[in-house]
Protein backbone atom coordinates (compact mmCIF):
# COMPACT_ATOMS: atom_id res chain seq x y z
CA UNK A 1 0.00 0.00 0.00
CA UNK A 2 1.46 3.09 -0.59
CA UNK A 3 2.13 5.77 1.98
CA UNK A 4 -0.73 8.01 0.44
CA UNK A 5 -2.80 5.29 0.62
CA UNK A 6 -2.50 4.37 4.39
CA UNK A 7 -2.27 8.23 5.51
CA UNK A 8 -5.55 8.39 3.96
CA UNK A 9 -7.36 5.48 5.68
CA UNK A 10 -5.35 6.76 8.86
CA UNK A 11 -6.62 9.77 8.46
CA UNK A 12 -9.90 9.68 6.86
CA UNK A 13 -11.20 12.85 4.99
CA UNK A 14 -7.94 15.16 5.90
CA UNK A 15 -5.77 13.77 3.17
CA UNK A 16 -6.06 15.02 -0.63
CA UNK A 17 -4.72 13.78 -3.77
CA UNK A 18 -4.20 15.76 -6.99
CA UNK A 19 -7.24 17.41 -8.90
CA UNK A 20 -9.23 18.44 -5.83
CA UNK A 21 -9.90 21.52 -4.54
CA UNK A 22 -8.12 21.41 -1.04
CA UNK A 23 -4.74 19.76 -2.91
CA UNK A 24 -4.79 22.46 -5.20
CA UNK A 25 -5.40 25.33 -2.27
CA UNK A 26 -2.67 23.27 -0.23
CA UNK A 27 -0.33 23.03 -3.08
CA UNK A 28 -0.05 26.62 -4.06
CA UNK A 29 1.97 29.29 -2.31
CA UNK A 30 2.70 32.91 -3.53
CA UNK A 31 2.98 33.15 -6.93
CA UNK A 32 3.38 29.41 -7.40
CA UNK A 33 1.73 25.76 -7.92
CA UNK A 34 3.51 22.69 -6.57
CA UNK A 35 3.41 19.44 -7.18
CA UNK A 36 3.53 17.26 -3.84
CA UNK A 37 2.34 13.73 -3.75
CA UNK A 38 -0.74 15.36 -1.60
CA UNK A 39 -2.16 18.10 0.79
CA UNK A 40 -3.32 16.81 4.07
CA UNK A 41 -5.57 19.89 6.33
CA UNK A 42 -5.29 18.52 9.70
CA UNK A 43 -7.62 19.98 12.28
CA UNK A 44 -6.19 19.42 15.43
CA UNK A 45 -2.80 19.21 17.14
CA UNK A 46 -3.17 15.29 17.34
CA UNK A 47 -4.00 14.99 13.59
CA UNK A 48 -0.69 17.06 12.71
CA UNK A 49 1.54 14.56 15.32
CA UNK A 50 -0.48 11.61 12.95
CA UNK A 51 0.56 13.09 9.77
CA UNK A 52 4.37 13.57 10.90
CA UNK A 53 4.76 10.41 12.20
CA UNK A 54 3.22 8.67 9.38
CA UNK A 55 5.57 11.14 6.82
CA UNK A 56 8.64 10.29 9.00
CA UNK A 57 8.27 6.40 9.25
CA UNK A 58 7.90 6.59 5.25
CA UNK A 59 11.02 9.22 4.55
CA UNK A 60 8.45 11.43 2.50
CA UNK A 61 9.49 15.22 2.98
CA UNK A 62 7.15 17.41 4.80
CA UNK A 63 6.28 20.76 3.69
CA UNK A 64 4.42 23.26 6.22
CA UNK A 65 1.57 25.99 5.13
CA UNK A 66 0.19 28.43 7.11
CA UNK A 67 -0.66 31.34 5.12
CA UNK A 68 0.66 30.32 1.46
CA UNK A 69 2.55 33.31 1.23
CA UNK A 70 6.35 31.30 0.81
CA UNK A 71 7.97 31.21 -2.66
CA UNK A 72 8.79 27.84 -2.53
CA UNK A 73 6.40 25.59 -3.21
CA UNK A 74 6.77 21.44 -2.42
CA UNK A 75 7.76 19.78 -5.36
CA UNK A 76 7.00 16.17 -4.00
CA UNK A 77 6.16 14.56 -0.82
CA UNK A 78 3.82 15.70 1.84
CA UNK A 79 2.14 18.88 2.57
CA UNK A 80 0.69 19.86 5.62
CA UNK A 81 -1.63 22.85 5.38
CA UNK A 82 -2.39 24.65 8.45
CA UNK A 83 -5.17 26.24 7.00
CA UNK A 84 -8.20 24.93 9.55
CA UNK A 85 -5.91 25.64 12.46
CA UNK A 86 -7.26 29.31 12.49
CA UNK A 87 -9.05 29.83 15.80
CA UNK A 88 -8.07 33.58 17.88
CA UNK A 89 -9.20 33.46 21.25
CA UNK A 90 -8.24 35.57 24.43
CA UNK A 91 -7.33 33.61 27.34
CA UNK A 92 -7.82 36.20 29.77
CA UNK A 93 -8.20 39.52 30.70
CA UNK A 94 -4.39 40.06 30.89
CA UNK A 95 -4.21 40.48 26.87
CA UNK A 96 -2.83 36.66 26.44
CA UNK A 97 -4.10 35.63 23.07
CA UNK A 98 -4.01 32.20 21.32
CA UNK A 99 -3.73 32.06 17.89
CA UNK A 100 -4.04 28.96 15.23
CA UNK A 101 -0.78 28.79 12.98
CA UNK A 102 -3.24 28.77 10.01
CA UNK A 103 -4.92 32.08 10.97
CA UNK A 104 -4.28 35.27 8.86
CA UNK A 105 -3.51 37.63 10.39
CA UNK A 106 -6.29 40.47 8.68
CA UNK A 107 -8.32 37.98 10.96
CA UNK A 108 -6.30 38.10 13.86
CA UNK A 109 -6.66 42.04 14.13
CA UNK A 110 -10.22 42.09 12.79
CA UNK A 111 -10.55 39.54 16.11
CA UNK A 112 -8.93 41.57 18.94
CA UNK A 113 -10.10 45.11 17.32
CA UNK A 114 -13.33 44.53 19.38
CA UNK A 115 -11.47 44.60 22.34
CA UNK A 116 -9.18 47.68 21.60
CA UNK A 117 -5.81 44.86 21.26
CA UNK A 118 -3.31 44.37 18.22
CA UNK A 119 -0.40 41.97 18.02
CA UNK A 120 2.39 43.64 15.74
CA UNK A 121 2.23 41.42 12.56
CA UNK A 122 3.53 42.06 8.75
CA UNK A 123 1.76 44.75 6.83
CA UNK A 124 -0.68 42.60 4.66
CA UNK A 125 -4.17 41.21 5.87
CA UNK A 126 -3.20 37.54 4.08
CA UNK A 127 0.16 36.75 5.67
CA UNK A 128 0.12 33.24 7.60
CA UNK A 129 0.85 33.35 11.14
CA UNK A 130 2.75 30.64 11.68
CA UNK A 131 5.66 31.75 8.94
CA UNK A 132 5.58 35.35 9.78
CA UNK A 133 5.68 34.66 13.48
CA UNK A 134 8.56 32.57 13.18
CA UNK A 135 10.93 34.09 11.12
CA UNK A 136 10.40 37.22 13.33
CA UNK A 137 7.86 39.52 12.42
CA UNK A 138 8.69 42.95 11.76
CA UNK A 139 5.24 45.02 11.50
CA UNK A 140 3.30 48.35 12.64
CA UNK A 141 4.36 48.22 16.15
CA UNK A 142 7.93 47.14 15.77
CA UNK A 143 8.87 50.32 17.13
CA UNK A 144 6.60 50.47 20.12
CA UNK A 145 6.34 46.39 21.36
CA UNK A 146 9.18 45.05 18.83
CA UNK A 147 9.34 42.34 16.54
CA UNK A 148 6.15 39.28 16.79
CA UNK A 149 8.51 37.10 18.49
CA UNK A 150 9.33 39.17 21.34
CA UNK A 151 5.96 39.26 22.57
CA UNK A 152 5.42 35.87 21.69
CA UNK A 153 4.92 33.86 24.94
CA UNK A 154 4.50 29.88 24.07
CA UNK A 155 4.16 27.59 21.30
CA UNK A 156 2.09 24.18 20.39
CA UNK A 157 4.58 22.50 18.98
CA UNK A 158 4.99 18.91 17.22
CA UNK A 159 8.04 17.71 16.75
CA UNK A 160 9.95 14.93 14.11
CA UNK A 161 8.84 12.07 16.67
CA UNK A 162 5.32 13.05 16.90
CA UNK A 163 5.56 14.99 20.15
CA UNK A 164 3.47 17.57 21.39
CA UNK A 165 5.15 20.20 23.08
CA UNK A 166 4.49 23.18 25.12
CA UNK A 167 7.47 25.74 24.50
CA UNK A 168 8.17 28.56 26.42
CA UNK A 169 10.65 29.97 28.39
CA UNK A 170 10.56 27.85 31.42
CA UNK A 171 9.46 24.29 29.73
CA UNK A 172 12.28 24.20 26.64
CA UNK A 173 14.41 27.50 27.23
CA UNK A 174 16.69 26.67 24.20
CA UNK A 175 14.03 25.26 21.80
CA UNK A 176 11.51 28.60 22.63
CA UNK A 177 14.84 30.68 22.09
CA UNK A 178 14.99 28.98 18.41
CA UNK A 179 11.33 28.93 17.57
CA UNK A 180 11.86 32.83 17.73
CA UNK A 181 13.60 33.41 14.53
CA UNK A 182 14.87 30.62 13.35
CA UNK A 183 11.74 29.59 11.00
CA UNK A 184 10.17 26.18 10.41
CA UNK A 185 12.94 23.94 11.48
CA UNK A 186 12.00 22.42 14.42
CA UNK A 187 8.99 21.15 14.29
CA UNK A 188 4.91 22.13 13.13
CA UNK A 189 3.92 25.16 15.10
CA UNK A 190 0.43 24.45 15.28
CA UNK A 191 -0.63 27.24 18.18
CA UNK A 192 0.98 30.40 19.62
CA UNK A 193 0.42 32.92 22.66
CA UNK A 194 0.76 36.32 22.22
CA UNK A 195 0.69 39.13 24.36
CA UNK A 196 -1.68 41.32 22.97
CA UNK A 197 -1.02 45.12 23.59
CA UNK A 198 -4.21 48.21 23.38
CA UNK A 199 -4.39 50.02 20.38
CA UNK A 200 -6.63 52.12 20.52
CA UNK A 201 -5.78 56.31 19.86
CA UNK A 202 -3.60 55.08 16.51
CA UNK A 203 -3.63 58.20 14.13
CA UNK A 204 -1.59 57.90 10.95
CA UNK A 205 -2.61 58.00 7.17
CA UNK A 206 -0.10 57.85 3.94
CA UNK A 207 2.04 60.92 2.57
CA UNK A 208 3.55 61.16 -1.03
CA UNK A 209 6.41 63.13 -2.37
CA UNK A 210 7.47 64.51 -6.30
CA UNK A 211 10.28 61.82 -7.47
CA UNK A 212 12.89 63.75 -7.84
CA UNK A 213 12.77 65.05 -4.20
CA UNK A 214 13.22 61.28 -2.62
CA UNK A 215 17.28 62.42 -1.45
CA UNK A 216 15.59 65.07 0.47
CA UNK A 217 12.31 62.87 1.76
CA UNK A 218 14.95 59.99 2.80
CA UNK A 219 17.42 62.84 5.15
CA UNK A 220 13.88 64.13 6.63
CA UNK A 221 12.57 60.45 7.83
CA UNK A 222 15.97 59.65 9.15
CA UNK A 223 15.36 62.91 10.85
CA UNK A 224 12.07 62.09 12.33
CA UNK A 225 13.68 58.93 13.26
CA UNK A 226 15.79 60.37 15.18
CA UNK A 227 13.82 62.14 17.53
CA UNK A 228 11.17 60.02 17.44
CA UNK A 229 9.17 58.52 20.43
CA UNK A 230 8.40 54.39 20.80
CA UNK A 231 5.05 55.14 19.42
CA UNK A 232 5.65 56.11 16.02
CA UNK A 233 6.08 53.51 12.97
CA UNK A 234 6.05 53.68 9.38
CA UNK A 235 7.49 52.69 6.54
CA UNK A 236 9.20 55.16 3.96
CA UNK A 237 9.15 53.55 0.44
CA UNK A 238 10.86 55.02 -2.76
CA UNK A 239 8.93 53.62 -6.06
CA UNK A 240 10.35 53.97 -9.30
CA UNK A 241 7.65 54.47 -12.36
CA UNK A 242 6.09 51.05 -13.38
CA UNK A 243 2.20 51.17 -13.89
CA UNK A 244 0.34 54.24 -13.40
CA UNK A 245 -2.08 53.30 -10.75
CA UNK A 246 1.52 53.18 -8.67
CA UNK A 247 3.05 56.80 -8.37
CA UNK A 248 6.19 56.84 -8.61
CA UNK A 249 8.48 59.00 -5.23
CA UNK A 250 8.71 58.91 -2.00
CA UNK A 251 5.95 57.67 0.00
CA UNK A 252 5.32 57.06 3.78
CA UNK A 253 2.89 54.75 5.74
CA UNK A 254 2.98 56.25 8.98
CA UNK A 255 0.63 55.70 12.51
CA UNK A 256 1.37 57.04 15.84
CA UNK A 257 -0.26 56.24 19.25
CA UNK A 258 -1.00 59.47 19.93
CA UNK A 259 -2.90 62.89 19.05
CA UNK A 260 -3.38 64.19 15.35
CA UNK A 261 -1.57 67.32 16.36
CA UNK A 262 1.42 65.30 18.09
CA UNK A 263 1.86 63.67 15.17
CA UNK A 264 1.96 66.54 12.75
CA UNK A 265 4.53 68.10 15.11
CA UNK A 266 6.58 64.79 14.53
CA UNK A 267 6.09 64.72 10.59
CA UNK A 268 7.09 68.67 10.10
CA UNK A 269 10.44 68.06 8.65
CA UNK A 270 8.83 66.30 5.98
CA UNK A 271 5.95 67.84 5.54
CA UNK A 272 7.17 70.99 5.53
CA UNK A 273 9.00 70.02 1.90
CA UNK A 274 8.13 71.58 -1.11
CA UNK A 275 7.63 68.49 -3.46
CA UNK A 276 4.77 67.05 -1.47
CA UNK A 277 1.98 66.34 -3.49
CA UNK A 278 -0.12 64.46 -1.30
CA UNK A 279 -1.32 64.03 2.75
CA UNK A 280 -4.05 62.46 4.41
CA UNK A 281 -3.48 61.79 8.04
CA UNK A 282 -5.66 61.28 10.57
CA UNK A 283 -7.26 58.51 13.41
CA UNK A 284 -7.25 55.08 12.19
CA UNK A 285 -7.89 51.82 13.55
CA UNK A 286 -4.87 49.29 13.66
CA UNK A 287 -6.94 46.41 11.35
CA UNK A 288 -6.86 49.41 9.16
CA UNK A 289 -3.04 49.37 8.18
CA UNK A 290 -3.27 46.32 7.04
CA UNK A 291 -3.23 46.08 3.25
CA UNK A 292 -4.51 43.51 1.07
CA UNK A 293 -1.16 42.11 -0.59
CA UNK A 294 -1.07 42.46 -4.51
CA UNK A 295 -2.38 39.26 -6.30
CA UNK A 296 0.20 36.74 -7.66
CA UNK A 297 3.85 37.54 -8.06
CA UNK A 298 4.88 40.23 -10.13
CA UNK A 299 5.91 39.66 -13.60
CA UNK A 300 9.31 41.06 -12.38
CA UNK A 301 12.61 39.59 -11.85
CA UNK A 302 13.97 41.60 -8.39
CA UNK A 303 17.08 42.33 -8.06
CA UNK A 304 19.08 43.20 -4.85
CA UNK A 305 18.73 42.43 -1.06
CA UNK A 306 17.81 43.89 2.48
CA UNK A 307 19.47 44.32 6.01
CA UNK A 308 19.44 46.21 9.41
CA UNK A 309 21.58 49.37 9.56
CA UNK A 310 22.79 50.54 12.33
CA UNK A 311 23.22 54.19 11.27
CA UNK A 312 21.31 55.88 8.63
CA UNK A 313 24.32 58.30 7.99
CA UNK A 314 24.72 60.73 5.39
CA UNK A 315 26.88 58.62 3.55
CA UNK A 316 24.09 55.63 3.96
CA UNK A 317 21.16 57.61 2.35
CA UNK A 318 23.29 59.23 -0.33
CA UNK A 319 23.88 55.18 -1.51
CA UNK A 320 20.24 54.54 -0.98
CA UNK A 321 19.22 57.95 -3.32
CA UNK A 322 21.76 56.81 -6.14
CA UNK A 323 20.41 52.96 -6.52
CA UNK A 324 17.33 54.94 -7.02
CA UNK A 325 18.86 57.45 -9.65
CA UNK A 326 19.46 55.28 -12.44
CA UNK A 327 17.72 54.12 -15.86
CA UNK A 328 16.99 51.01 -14.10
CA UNK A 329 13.87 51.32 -11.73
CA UNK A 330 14.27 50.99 -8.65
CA UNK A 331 12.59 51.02 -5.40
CA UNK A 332 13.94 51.43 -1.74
CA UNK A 333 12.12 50.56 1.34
CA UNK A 334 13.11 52.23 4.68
CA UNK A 335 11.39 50.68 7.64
CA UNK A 336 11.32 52.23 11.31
CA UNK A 337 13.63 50.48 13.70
CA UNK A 338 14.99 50.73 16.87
CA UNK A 339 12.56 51.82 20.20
CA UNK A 340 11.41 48.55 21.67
CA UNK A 341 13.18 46.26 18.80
CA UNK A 342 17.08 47.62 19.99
CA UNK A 343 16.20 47.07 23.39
CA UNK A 344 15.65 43.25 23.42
CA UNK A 345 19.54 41.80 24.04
CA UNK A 346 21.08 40.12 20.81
CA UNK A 347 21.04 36.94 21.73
CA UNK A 348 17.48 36.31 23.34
CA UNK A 349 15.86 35.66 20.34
CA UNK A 350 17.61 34.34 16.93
CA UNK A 351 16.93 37.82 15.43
CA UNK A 352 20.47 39.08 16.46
CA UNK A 353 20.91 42.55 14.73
CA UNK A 354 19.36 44.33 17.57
CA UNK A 355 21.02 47.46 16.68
CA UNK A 356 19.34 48.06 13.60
CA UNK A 357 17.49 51.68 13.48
CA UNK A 358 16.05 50.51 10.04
CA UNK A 359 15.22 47.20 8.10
CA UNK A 360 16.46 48.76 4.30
CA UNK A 361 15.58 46.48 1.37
CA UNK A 362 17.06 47.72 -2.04
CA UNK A 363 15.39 45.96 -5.39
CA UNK A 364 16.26 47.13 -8.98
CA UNK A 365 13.77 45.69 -11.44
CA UNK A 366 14.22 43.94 -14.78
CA UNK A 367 12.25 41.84 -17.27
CA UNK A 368 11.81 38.27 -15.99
CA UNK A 369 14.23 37.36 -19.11
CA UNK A 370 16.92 39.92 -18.13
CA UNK A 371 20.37 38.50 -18.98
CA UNK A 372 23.14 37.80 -16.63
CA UNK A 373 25.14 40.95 -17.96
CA UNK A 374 21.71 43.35 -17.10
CA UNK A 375 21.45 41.46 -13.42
CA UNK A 376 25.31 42.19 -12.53
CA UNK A 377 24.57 45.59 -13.53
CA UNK A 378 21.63 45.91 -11.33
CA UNK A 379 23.53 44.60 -8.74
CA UNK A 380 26.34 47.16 -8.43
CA UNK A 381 24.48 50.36 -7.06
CA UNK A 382 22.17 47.94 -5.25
CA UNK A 383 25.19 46.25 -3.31
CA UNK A 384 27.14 49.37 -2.61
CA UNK A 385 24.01 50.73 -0.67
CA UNK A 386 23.45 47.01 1.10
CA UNK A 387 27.20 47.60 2.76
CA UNK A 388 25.82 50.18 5.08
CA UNK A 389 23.41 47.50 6.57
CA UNK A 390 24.47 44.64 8.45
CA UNK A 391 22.86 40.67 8.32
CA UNK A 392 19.16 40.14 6.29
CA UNK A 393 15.85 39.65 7.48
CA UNK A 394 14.97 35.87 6.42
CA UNK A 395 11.23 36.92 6.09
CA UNK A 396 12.25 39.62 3.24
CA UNK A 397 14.71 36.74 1.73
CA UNK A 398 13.80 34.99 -1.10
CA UNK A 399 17.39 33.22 -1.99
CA UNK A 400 18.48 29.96 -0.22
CA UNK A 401 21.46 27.84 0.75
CA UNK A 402 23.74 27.86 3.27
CA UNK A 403 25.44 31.46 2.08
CA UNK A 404 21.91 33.07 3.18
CA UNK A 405 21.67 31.40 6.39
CA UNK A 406 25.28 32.98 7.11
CA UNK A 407 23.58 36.10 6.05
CA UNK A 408 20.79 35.63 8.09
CA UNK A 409 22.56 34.67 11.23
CA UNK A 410 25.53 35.38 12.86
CA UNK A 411 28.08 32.44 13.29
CA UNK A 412 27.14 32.22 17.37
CA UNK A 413 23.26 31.81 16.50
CA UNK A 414 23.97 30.04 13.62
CA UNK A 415 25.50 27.23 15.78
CA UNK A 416 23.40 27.62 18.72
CA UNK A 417 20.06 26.97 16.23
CA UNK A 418 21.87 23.84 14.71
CA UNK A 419 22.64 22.25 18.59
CA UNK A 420 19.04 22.85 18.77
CA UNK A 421 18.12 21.23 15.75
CA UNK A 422 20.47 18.22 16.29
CA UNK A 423 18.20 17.33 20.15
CA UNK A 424 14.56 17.92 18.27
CA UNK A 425 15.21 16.85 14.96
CA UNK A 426 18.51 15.35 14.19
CA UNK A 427 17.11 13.33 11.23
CA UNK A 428 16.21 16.46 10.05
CA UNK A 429 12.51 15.84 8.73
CA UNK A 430 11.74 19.62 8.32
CA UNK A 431 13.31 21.31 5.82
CA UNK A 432 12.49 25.13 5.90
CA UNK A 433 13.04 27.23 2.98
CA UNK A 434 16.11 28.85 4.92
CA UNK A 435 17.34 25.24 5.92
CA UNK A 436 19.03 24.56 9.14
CA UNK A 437 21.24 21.45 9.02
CA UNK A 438 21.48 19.91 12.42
């Protein structure tokens, strides 16, 4: 019998073959179809431990879904899709919240908005929580509660042998230490707690900027930056001219917990420039920011890269402004750092670049046929700007192997995520896109 065969009579009505509607939904993630052997949509903590055991005793690889939003998709073998594992529910009056791996998080906020509570998350209302949680989170509140994972207080966890685990701090110090960053390689998250925080009083809105006037937009957001309380976040981004329902320049997503006037005060040195061409600020509701993410993947081919910098010196955003001022478009994303994210230590979570004021991700764009002579092009401006940042983001990292794991993570995490992964999974059953070897 083969292994499809007995999974299905283990598991009766949870596993799907090719040509159905919950393989196909299983199979697909962003902007791609795989082709794994089948889907199986457990609905309980117990069915995922059945699933894993029966994909381990067989040597099928297991692929993991939460929110479909990876650019990988499973080419063969087994994928489990989180997808009825979607259940947010407070477990107290403290702001503790559990939420299912296979819960979105537009759902998550449109969930605790009720109750005045967020849970910093990404910036789109489709993003999985289980892979966004894991591989850090940077989001709205990054600034003001830091990344996902630092307010993340336990995980549901099954591991290569079937287990199911309780992590946190005090049950499995090390493992809860490498659930925080270090992605999918341990085991199926299948449940997390979060500590919830009120967000109520959020005013913010969107600003927009002339093109040529993005060297000048970029000095006055470090600016703000600079002087800027734990309560404001945004996100500056530079596009270059592709379609014209997107405007090309400088614009900023922006919400502070605060007053309107407070925030205007903050935003002066910006707004105060000549070239801007368009303002709306005002209050807003945190389910609000979210965005629905743009359908499919781009008929672009990106290239260039993103990391934490430390200082966004003159000699920083004058790299940043000429990747940006060339015939080949460009766009540059500047993302609000420091506040709460600098002060959690390096090395209590896997996210180690701590002293990062900014996550900066640099992308020249080309035809999806571009040749090797227009990519190393691209790359030049694109990787002089990227030496003023330090590590990458694995979330915003769509290359693989072991030279983007060094990228991600310092050596000393780097080996301290491997130990872990030799005592839960030392055959090494999960496979993450950004692949820890035990």
């Amino acid at each position: 019998m083969s292994f499809i065969a007995e999974l299905s009579q283990r598991m009766p009505q949870r596993v799907h073959a090719p040509g159905s509607p919950e393989y196909e939904a299983g199979a697909a993630v962003f902007g791609a179809t795989g082709t794994p052997d089948a889907v199986v949509r457990p609905a309980s903590a117990a069915e995922v431990a059945e699933a894993v055991r029966a994909a381990v005793d067989a040597g099928v690889p297991i692929a993991v879904r939460s929110g479909g939003h990876g650019s990988e998709p499973a080419t063969a073998g087994l994928v489990i899709d989180l997808g009825e594992l979607n259940g947010v529910e407070l477990a107290g009056t403290d702001g503790l919240v559990h939420v299912g791996a296979g819960a979105k998080w537009g759902d998550v906020a449109a969930a605790l908005a009720p109750h005045g509570l967020g849970i910093t998350s990404g910036d789109t209302l489709d993003v999985g929580v289980g892979g966004l949680a894991l591989g850090g989170g940077i989001g709205w509140l990054a600034r003001t509660h830091g990344l996902t994972v630092d307010i993340l207080r336990e995980v549901e966890l099954v591991t290569a042998s079937g287990d199911v685990l309780t992590v946190n701090a005090e049950s499995h110090p090390e493992l809860f230490w490498a659930l925080r960053g270090g992605g999918g390689n341990f085991g199926v998250a299948t449940r997390f707690t979060f500590q919830a925080a009120p967000v109520d009083g959020l005013v913010g809105g969107h600003l927009r900027w002339e093109a040529s006037d993005a060297p000048a937009v970029l000095r006055a957001w470090r600016d703000v930056l600079r002087v800027a309380p734990d309560e404001l976040n945004g996100t500056l981004l530079v596009m270059p001219p592709l379609a014209p329902e997107m405007p090309a320049g400088p614009q900023l997503a922006v919400a502070l917990r605060g007053s309107e006037a407070d925030l205007r005060a903050l935003l002066e040195p910006m707004t105060s420039l000549d070239s801007l061409v368009e303002e709306s600020l005002g209050p807003v509701q945190y389910v609000d920011l979210l965005e629905a993410a743009p359908p499919g993947k781009p008929p672009f081919l990106f290239v260039g890269g993103n990391g934490f910098a430390p200082d966004l010196s003159d000699a920083a955003l004058e790299a940043f402004a000429r990747a940006v001022d060339r015939e080949i478009p460009t766009m540059v994303l500047i993302r609000a750092l420091g506040g709460a994210f600098s002060r959690v230590a390096p090395d209590a979570t896997a996210i180690a670049q701590r002293d990062g004021q900014a996550l900066v991700a640099i992308n020249g764009i080309l035809p999806p046929d571009a040749s090797a002579e227009q990519v190393a092009a691209a790359r030049v401006p694109v990787d002089e700007a990227m030496t003023f940042t330090t590590g990458k983001y694995a979330n915003f990292t769509p290359e693989f192997g072991d030279e983007s794991i060094g990228d991600i993570y310092p050596p000393a995490t780097l080996e301290r995520l491997r130990a872990v992964k030799r005592e839960v999974d030392p055959g090494d059953a999960f496979r993450a896109s950004h692949h820890i070897a035990p």
